[in-house]
N, C-alpha and C. Protein backbone atom coordinates (compact mmCIF):
# COMPACT_ATOMS: atom_id res chain seq x y z
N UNK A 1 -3.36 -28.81 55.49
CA UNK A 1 -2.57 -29.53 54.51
C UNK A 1 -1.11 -29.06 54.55
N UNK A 2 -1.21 -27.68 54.25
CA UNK A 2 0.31 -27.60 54.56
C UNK A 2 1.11 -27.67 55.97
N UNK A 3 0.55 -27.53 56.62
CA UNK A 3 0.63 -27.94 58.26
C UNK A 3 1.72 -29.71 58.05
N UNK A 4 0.19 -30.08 57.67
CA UNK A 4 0.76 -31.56 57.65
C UNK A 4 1.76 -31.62 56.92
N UNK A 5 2.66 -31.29 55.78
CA UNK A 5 3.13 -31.12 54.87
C UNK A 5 4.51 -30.79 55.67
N UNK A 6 4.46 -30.04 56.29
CA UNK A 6 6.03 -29.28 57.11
C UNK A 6 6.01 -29.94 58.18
N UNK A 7 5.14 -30.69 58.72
CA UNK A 7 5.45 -31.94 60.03
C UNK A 7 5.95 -32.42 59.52
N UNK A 8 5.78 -33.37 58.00
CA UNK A 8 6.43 -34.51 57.70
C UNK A 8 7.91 -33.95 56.97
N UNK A 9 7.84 -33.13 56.48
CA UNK A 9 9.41 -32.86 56.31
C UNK A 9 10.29 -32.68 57.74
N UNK A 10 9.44 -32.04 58.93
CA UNK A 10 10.08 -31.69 60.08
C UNK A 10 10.39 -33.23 60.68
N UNK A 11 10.11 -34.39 60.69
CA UNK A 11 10.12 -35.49 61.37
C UNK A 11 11.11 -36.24 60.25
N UNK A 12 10.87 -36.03 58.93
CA UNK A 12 12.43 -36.82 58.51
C UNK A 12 13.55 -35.89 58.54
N UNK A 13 13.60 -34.61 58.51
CA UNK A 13 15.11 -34.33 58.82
C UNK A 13 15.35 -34.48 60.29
N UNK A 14 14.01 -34.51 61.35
CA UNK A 14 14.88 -34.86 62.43
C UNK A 14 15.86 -36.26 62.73
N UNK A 15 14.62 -37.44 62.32
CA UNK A 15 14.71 -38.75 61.30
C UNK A 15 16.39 -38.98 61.69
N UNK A 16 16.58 -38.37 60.31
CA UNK A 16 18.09 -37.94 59.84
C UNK A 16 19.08 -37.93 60.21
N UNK A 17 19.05 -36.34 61.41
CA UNK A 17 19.98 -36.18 62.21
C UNK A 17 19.77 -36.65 63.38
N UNK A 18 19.34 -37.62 63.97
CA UNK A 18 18.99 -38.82 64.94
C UNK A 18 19.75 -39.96 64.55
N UNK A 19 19.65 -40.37 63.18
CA UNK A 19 20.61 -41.29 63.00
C UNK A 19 21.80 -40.75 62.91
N UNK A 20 22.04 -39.54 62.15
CA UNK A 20 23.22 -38.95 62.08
C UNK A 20 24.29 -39.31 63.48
N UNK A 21 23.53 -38.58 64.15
CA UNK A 21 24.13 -38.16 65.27
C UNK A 21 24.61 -39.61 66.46
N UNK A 22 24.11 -40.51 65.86
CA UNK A 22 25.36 -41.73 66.27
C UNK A 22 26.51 -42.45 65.59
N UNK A 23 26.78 -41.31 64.73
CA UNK A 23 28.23 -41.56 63.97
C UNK A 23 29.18 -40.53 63.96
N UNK A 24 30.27 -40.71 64.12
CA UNK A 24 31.40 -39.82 63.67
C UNK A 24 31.11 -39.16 62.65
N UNK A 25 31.51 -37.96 62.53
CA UNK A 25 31.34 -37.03 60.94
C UNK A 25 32.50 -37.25 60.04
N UNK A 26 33.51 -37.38 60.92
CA UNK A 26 34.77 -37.66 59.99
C UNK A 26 34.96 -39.22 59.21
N UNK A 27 34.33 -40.19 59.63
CA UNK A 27 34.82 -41.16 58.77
C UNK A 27 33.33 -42.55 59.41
N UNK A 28 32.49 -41.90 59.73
CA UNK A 28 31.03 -42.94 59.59
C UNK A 28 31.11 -44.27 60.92
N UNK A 29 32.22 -44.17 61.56
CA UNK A 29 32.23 -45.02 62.28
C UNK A 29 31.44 -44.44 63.98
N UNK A 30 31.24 -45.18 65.00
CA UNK A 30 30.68 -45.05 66.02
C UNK A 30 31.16 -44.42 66.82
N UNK A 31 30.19 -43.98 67.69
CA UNK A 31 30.65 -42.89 68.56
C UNK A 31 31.34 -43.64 69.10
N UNK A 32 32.11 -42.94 70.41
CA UNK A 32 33.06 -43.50 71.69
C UNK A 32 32.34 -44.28 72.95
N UNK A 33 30.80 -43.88 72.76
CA UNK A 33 30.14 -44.53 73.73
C UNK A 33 29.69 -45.78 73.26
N UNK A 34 29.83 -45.96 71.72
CA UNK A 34 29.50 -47.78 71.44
C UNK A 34 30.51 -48.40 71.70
N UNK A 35 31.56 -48.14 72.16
CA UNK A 35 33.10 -48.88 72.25
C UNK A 35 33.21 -49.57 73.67
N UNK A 36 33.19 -50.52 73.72
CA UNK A 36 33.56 -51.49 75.07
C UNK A 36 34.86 -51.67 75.22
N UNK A 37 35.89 -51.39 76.64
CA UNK A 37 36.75 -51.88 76.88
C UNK A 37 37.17 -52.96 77.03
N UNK A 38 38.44 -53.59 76.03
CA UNK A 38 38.86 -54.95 76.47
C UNK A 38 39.48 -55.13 77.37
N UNK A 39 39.18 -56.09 78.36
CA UNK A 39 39.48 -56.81 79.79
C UNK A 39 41.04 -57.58 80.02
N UNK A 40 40.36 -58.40 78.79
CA UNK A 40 41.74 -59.68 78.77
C UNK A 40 41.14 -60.88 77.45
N UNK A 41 42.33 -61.10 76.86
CA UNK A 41 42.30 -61.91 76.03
C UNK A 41 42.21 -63.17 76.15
N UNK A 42 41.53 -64.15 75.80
CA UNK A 42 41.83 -65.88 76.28
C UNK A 42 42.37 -66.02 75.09
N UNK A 43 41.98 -66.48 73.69
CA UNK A 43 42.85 -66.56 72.63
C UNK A 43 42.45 -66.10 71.60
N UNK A 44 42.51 -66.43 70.49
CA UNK A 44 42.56 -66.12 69.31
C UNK A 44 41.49 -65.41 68.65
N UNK A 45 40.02 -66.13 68.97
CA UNK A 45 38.97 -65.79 69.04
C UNK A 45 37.77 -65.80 69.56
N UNK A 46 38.71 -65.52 71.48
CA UNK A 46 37.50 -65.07 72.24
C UNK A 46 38.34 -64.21 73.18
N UNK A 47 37.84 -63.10 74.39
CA UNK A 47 38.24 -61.90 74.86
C UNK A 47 36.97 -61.71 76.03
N UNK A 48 37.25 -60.93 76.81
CA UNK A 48 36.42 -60.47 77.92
C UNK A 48 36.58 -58.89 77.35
N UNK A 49 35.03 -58.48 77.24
CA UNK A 49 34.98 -56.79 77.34
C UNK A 49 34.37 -56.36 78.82
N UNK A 50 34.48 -55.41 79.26
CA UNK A 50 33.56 -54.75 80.13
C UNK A 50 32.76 -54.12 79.50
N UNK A 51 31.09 -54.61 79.68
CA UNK A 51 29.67 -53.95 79.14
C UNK A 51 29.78 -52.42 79.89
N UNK A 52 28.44 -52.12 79.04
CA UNK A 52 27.45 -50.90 80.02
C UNK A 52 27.34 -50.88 81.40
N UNK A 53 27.34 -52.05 81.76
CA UNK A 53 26.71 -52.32 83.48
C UNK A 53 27.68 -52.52 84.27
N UNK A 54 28.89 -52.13 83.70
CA UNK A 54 30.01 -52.31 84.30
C UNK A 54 31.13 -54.00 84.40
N UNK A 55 29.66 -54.96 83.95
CA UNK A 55 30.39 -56.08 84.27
C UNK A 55 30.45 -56.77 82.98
N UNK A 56 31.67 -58.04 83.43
CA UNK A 56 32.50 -58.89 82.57
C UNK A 56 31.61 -59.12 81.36
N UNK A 57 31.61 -59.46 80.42
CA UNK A 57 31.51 -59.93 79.24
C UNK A 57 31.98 -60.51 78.32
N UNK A 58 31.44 -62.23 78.09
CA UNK A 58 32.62 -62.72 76.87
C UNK A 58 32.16 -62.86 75.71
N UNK A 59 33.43 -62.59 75.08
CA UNK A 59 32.88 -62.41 73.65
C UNK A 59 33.72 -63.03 72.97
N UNK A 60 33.04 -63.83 71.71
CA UNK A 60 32.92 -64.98 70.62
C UNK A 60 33.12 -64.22 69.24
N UNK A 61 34.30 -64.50 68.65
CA UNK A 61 34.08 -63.83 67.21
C UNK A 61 33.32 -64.56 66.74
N UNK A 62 32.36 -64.29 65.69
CA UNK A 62 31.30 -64.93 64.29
C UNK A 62 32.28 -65.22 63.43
N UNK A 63 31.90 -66.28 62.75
CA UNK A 63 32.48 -66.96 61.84
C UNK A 63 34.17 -67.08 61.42
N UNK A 64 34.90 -67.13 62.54
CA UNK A 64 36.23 -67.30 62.50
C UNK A 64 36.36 -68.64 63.65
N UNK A 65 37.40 -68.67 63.37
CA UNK A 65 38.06 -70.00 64.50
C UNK A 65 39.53 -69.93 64.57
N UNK A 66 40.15 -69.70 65.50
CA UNK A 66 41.65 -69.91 65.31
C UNK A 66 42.44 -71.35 66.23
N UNK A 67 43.25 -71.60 65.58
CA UNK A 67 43.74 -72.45 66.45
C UNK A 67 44.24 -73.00 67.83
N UNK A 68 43.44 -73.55 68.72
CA UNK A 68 43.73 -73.80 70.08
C UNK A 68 45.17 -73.26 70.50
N UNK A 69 45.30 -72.68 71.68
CA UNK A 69 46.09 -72.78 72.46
C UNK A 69 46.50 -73.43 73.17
N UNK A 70 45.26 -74.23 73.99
CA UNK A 70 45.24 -75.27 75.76
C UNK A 70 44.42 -76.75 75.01
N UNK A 71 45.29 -77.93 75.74
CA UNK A 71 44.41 -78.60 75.37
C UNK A 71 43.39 -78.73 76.21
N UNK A 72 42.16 -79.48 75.52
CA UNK A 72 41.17 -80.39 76.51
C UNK A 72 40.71 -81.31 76.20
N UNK A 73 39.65 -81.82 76.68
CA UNK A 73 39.22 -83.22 76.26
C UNK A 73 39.07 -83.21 75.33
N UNK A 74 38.55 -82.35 74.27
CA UNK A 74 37.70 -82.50 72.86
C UNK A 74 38.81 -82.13 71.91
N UNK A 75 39.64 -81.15 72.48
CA UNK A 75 40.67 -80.30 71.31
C UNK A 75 42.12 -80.80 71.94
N UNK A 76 42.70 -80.59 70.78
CA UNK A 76 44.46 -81.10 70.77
C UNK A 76 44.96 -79.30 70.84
N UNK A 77 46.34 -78.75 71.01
CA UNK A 77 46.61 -77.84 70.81
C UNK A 77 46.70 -77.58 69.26
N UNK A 78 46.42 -76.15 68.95
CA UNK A 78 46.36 -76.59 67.41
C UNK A 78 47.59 -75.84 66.61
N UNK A 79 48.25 -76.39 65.77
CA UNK A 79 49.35 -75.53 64.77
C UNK A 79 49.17 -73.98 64.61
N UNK A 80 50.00 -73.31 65.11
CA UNK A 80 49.64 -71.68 64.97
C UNK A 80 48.36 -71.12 65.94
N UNK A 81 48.48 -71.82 66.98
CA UNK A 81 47.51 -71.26 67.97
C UNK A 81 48.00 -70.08 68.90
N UNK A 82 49.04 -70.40 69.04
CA UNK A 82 49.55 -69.30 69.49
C UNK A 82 50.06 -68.18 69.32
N UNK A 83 50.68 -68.18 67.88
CA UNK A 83 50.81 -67.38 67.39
C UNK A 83 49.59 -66.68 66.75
N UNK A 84 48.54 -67.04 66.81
CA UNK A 84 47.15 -66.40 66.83
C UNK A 84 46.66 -65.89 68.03
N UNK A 85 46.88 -65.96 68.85
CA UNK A 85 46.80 -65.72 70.53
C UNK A 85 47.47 -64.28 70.48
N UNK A 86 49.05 -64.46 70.58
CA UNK A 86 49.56 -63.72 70.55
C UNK A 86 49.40 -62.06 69.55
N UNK A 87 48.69 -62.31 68.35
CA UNK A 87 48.80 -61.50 67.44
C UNK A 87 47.40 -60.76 68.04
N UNK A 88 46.51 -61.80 68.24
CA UNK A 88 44.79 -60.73 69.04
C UNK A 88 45.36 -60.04 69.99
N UNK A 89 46.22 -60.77 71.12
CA UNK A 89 46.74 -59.56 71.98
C UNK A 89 47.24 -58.23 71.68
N UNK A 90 48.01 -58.52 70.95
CA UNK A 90 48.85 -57.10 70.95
C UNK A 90 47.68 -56.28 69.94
N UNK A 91 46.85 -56.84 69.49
CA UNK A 91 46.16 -55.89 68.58
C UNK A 91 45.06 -55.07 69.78
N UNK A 92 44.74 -56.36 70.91
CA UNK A 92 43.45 -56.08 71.86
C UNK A 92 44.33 -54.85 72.96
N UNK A 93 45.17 -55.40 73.31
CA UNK A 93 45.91 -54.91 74.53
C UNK A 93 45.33 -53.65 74.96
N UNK A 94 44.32 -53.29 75.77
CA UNK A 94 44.41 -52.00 76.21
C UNK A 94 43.61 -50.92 75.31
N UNK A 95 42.97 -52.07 74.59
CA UNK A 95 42.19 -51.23 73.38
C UNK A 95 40.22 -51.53 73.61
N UNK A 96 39.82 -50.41 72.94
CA UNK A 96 38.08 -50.46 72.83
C UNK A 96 37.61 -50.98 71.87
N UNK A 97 36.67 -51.78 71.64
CA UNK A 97 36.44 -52.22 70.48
C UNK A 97 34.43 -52.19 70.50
N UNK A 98 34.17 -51.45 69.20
CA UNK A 98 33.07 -51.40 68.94
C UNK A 98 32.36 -53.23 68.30
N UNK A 99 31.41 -53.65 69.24
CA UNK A 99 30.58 -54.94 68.70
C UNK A 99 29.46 -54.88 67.63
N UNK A 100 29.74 -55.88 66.76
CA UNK A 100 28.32 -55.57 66.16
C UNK A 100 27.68 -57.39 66.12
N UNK A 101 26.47 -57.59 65.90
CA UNK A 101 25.99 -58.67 66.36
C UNK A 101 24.99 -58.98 64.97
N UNK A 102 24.62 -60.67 64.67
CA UNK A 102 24.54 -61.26 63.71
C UNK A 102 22.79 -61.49 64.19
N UNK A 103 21.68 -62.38 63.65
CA UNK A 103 21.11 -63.40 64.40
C UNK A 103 21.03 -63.27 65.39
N UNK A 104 21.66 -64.58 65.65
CA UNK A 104 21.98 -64.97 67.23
C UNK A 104 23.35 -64.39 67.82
N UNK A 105 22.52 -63.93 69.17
CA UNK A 105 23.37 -63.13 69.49
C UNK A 105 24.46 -63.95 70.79
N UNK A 106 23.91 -64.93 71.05
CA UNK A 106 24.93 -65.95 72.28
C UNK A 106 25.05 -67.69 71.66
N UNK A 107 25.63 -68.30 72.33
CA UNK A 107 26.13 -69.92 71.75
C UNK A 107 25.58 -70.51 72.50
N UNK A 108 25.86 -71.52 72.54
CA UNK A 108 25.27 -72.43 74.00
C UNK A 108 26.66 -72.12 74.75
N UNK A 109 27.26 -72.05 74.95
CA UNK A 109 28.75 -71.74 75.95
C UNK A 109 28.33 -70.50 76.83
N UNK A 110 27.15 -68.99 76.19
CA UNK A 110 26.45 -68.34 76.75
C UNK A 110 27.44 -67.11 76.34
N UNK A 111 28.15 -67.07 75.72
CA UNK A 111 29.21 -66.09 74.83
C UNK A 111 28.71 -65.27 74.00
N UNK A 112 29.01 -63.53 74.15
CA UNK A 112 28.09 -62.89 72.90
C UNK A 112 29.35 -63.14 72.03
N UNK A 113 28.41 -63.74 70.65
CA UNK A 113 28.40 -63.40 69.21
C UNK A 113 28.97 -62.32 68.55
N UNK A 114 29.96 -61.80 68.29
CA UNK A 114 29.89 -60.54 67.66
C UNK A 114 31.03 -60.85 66.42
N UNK A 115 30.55 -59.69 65.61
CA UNK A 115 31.89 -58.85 64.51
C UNK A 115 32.43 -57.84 65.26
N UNK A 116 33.66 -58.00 65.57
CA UNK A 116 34.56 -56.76 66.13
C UNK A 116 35.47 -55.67 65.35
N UNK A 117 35.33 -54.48 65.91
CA UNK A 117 35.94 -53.46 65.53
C UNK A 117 36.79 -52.49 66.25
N UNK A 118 37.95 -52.76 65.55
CA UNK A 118 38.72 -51.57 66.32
C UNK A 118 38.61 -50.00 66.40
N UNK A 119 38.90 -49.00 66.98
CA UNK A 119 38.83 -47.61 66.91
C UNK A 119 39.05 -47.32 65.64
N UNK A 120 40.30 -47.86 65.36
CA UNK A 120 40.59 -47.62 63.51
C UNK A 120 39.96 -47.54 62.33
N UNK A 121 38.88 -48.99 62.55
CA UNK A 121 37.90 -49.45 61.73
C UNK A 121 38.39 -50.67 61.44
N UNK A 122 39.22 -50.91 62.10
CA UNK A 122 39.84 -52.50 61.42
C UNK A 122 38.51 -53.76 62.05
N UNK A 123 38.24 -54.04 61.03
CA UNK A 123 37.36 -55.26 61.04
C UNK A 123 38.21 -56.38 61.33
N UNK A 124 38.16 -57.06 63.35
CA UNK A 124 39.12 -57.71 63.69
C UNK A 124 38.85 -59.37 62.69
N UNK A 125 37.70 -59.66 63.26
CA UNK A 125 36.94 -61.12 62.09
C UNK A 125 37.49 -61.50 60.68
N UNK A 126 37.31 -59.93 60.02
CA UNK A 126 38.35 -60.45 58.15
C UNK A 126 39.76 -60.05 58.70
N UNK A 127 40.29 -59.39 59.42
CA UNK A 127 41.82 -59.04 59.81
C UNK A 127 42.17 -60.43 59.83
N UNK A 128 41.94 -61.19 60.81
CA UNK A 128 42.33 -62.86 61.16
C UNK A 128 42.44 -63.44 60.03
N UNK A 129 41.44 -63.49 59.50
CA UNK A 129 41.45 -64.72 58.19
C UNK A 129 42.27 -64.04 57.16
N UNK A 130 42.69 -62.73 56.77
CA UNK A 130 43.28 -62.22 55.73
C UNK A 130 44.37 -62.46 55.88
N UNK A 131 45.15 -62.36 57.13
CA UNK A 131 46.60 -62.92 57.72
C UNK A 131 46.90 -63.99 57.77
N UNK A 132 46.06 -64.75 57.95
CA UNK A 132 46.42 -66.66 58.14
C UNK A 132 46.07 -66.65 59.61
N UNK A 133 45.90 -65.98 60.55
CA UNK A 133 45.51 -66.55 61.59
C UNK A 133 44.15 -67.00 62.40
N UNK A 134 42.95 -67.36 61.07
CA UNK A 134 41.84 -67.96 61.37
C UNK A 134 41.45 -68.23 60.21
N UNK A 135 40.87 -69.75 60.81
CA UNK A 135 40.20 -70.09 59.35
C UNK A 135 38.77 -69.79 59.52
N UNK A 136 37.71 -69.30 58.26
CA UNK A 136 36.58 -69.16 58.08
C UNK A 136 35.51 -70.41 59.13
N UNK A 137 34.74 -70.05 59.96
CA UNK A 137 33.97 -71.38 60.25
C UNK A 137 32.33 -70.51 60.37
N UNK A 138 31.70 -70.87 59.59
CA UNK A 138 30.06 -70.50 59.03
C UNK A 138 29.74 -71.38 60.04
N UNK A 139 28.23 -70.81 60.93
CA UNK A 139 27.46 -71.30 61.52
C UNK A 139 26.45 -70.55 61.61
N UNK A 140 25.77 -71.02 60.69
CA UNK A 140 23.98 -70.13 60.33
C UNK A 140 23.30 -70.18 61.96
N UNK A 141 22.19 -69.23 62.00
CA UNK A 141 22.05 -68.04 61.50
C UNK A 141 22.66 -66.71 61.10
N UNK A 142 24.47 -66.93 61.38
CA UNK A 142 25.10 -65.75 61.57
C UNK A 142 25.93 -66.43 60.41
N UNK A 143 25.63 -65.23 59.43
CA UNK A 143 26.20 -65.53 57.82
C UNK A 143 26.41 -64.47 57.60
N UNK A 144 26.20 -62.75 58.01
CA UNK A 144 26.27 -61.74 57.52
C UNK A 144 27.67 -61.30 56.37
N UNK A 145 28.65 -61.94 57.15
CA UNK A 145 29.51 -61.50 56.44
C UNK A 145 30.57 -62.84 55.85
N UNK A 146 29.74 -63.79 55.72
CA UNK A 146 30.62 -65.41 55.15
C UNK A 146 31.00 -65.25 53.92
N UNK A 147 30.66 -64.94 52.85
CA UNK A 147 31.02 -64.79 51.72
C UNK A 147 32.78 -63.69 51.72
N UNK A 148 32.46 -62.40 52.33
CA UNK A 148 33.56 -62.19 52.71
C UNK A 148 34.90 -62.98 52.90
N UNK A 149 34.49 -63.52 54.25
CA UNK A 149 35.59 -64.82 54.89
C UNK A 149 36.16 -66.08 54.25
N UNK A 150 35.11 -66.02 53.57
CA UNK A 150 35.55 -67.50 52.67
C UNK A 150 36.62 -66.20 51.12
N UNK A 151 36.19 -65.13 51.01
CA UNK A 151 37.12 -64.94 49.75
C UNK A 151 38.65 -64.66 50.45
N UNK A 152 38.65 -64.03 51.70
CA UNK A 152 39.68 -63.86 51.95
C UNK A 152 41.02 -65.09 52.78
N UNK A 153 40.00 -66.04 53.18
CA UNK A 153 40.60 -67.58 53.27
C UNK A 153 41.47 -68.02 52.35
N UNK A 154 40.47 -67.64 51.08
CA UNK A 154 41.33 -68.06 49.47
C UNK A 154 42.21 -67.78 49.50
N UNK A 155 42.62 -66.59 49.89
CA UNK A 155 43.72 -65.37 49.61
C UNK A 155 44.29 -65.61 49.95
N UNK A 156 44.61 -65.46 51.83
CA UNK A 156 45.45 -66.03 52.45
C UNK A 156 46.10 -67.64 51.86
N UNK A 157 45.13 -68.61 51.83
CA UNK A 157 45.65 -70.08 51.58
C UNK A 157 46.33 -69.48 49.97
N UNK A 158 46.14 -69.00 48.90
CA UNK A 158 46.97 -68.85 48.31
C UNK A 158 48.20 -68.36 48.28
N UNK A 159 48.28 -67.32 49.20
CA UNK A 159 49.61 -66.67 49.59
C UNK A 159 50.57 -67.04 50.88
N UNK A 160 49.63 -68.71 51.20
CA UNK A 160 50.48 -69.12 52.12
C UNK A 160 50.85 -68.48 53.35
N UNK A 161 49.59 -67.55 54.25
CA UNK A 161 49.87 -67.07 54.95
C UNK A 161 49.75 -67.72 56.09
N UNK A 162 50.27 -66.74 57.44
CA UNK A 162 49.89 -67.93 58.61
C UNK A 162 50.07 -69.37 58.77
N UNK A 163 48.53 -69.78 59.56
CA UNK A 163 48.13 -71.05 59.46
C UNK A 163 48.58 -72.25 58.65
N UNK A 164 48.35 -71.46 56.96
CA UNK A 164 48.10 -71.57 55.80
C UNK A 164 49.66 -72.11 55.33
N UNK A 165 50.69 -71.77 56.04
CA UNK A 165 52.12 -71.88 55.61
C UNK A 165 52.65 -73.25 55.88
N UNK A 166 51.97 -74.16 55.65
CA UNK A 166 52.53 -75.43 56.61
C UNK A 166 53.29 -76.05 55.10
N UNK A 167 54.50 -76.28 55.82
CA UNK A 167 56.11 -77.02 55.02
C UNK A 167 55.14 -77.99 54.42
């Protein structure tokens, strides 16, 4: 009995420091080995990382959308697309960014899904929409963080940011 008794305390503090031990101590965020290097930016809210396996990877922010850059058949260029382009760059440029994933984890386009994070902790997904340079776009199963997006949409469209600034 007591045998059993000090296993099970011995298996949740290992438990513990198992989970522990894939976070920073100083501020809860991920180690350096969850961090994928960014490649290259296409726009606003999509990017190439390099995976684990060494190769390309594209990646789809969740529930944001920013305004076209290029046209094509389906899309016009869109107001403040570029200047949404421009602003992911300089934030991506040369930087790692930790993924985290919803649901579904690809689109039909075959794009991972993710919430992105900078080294900082900057949550790139509400960064966009808090600035004006994406508007909220919900597409269930990946809702984790919509309620978020839609309060800070408000915000922005009230303070006329970005996008949001049109004469």
């Amino acid at each position: 009995m007591h045998l059993q008794k000090s296993l099970s305390w011995f298996f949740l503090i290992f438990l513990i420091f198992s989970i522990a031990g894939n976070l920073d101590a100083t501020n809860g965020t991920a180690k350096n080995d969850d961090f994928f290097q960014v490649e290259k930016v296409v726009d606003g809210d999509t990017f190439w990382v390099i995976n684990k396996k060494g190769e390309r990877e594209k990646i789809r922010l969740i529930g944001v959308d920013t305004p076209e850059v290029r046209r094509s058949k389906n899309k016009e260029i869109g107001h403040y697309g570029k200047e949404a382009s421009d602003f992911v760059k300089n934030l991506l440029d040369g930087q790692r960014v930790r993924l985290e994933y919803d649901v579904a984890k690809y689109d039909r386009y075959k794009r991972t899904l993710a919430y992105v994070y900078l080294e900082d902790g900057t949550f790139l997904n509400a960064h966009l929409v808090k600035e004006g340079y994406a508007a909220v776009m919900t597409i269930p199963p990946n809702v984790k963080h919509a309620d978020l997006f839609v309060d800070l949409q408000r915000m922005a469209r009230k303070k006329k940011k970005g996008l949001w600034n049109i004469p």
